[in-house]
PDB file of N, CA and C in Angstrom:
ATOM      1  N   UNK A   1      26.488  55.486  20.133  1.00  0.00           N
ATOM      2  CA  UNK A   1      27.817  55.289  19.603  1.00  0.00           C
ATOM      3  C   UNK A   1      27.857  55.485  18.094  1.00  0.00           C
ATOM      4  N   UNK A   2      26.447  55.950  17.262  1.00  0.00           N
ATOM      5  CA  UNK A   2      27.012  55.389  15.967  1.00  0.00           C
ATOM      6  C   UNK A   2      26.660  56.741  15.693  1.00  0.00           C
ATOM      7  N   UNK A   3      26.747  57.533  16.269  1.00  0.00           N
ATOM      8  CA  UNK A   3      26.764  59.362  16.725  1.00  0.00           C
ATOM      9  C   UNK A   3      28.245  59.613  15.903  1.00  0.00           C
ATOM     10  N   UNK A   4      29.222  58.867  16.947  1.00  0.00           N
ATOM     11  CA  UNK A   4      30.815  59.111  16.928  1.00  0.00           C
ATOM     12  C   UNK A   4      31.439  58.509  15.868  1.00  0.00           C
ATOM     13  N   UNK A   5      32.014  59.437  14.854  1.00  0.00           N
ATOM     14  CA  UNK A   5      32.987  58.310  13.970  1.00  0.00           C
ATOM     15  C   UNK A   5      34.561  57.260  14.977  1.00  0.00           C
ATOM     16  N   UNK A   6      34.941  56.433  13.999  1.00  0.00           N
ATOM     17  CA  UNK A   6      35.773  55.730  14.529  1.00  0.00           C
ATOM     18  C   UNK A   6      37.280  56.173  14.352  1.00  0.00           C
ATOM     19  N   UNK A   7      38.053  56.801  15.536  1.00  0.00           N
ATOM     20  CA  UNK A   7      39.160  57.415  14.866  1.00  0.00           C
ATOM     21  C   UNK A   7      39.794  55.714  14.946  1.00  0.00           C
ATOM     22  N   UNK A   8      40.860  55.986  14.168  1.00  0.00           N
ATOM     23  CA  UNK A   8      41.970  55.544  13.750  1.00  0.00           C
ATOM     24  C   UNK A   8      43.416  55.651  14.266  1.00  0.00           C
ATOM     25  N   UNK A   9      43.665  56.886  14.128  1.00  0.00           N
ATOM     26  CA  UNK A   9      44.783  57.925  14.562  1.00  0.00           C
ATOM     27  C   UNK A   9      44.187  59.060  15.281  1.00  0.00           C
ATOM     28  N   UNK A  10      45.423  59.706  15.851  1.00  0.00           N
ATOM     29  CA  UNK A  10      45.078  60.985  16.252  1.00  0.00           C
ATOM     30  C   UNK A  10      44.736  62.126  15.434  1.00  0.00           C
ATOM     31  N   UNK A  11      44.310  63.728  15.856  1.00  0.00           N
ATOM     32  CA  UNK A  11      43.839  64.029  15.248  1.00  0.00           C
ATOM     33  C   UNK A  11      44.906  64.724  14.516  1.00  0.00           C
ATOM     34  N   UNK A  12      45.398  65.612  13.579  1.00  0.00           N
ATOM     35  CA  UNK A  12      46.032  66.685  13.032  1.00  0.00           C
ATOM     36  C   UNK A  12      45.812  68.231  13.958  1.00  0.00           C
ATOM     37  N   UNK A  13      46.509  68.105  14.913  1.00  0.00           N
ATOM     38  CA  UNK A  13      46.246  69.838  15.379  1.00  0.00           C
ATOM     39  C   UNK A  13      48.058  70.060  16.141  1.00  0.00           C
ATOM     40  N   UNK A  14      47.605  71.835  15.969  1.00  0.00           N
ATOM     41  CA  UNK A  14      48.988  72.173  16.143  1.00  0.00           C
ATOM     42  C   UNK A  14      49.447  72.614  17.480  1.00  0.00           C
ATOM     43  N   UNK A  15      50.674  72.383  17.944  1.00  0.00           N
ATOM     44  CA  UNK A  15      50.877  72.411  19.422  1.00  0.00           C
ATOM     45  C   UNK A  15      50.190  74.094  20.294  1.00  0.00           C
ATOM     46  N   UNK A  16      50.165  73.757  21.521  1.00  0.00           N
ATOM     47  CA  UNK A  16      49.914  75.548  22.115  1.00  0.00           C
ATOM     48  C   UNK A  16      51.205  76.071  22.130  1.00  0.00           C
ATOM     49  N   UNK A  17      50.949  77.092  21.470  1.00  0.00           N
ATOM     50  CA  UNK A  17      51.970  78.491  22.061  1.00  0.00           C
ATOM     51  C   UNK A  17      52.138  79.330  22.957  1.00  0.00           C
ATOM     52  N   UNK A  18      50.641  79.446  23.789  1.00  0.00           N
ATOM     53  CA  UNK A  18      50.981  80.316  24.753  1.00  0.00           C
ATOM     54  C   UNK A  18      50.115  79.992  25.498  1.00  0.00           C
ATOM     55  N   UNK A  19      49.935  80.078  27.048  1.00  0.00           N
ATOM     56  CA  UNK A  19      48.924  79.984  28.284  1.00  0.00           C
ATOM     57  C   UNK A  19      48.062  79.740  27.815  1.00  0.00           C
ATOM     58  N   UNK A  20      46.981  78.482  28.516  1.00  0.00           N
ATOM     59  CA  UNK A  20      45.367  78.584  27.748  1.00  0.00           C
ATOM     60  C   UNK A  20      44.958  79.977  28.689  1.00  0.00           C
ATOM     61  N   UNK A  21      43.386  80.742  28.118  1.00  0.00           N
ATOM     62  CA  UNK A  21      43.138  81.776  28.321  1.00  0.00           C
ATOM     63  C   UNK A  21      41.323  81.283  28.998  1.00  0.00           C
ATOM     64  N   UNK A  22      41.130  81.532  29.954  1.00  0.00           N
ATOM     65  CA  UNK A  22      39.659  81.346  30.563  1.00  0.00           C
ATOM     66  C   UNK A  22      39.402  82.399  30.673  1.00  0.00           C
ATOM     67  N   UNK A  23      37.926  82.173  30.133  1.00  0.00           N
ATOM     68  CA  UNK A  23      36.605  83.096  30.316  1.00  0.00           C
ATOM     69  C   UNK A  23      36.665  84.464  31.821  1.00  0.00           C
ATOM     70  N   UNK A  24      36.617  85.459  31.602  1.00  0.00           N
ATOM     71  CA  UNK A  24      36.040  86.480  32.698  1.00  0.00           C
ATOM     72  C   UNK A  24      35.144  85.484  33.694  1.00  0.00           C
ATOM     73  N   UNK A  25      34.282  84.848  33.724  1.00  0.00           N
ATOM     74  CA  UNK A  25      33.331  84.196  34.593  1.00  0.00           C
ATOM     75  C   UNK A  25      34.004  83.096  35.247  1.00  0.00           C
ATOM     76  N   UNK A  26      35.369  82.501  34.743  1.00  0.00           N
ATOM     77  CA  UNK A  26      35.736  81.743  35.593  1.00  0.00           C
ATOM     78  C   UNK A  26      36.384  82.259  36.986  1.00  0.00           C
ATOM     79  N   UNK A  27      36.399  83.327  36.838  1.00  0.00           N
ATOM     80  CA  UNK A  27      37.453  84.217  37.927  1.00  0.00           C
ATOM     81  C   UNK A  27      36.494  84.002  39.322  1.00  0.00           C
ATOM     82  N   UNK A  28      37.256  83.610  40.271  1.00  0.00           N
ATOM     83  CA  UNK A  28      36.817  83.615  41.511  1.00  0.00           C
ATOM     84  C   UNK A  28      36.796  82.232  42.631  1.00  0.00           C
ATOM     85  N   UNK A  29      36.324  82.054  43.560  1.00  0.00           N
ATOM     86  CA  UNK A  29      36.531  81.146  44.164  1.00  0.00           C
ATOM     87  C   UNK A  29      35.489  80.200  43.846  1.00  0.00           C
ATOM     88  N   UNK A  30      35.724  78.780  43.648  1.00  0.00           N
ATOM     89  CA  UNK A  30      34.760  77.644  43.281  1.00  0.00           C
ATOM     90  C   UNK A  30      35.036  76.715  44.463  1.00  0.00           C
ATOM     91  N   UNK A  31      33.374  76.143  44.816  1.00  0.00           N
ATOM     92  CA  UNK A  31      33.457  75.065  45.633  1.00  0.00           C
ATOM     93  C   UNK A  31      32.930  73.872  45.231  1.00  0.00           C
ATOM     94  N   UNK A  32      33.949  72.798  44.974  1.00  0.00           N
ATOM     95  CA  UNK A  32      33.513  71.444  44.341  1.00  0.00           C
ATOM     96  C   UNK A  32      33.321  70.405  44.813  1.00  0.00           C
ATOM     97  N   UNK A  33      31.966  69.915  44.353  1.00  0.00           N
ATOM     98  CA  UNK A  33      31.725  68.458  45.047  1.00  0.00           C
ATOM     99  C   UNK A  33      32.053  66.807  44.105  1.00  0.00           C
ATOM    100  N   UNK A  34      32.253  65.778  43.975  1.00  0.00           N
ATOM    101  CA  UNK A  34      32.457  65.012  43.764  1.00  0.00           C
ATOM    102  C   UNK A  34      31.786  64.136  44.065  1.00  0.00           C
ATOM    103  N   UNK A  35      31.138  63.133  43.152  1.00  0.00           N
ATOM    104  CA  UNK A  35      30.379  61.585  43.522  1.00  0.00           C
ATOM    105  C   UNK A  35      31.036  60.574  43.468  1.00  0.00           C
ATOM    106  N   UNK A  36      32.935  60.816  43.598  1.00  0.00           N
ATOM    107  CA  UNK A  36      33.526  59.798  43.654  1.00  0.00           C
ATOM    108  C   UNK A  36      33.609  58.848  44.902  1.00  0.00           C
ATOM    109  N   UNK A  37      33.211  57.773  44.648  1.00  0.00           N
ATOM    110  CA  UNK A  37      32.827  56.302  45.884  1.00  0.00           C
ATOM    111  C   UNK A  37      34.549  56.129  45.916  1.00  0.00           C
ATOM    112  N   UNK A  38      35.261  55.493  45.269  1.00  0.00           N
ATOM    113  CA  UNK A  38      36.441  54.806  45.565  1.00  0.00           C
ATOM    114  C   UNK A  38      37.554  55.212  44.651  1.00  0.00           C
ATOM    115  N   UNK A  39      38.576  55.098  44.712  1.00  0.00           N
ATOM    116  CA  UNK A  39      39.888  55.977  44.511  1.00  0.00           C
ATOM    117  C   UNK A  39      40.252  54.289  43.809  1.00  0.00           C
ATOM    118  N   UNK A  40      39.713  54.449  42.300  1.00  0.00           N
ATOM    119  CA  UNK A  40      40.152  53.204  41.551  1.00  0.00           C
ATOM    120  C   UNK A  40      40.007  53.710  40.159  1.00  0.00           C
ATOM    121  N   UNK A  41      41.551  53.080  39.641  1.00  0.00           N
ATOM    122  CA  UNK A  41      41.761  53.774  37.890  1.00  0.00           C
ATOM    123  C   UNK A  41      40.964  52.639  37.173  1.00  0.00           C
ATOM    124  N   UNK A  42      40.940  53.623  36.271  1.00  0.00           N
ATOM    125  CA  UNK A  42      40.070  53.069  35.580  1.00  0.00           C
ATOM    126  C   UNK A  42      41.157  51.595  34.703  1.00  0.00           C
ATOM    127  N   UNK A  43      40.434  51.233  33.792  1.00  0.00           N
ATOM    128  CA  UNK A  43      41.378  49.550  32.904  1.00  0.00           C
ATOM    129  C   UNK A  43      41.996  50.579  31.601  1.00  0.00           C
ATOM    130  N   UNK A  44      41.364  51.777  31.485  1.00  0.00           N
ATOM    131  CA  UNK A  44      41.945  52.164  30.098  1.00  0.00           C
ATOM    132  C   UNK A  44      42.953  52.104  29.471  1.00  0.00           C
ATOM    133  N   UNK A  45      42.936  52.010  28.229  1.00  0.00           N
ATOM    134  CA  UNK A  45      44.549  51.965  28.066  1.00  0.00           C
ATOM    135  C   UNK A  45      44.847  52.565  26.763  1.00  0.00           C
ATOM    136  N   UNK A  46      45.767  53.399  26.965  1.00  0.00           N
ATOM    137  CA  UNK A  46      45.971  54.599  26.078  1.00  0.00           C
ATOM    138  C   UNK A  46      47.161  54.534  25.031  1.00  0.00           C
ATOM    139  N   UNK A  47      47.334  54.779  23.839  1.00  0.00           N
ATOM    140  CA  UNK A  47      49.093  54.851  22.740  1.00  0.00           C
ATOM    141  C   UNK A  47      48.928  55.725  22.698  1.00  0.00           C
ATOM    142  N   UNK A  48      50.390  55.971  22.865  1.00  0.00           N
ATOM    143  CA  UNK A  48      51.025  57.249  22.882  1.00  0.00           C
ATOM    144  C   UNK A  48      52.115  57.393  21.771  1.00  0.00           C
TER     145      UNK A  48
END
């Protein structure tokens, strides 16, 4: 943890303008697995 500074606020960045754009290598069919045990949110709690 003492890797990460401590934000404060959010960061300064500017909105998207257009479609995000993925890599050539993402193209195609993916098969995904998951190690999720139980369908439970998490306590986080987020400002908006």
């Amino acid at each position: 943890m003492v890797a990460f500074p401590q934000w404060d606020g959010k960061p300064v960045v500017q909105p998207a303008q257009d479609d995000l754009i993925y890599p050539d290598w993402m193209a195609g069919t993916w098969t995904m697995t998951s190690t999720l045990v139980e369908m439970v949110a998490s306590n986080s709690k987020f400002k908006f």
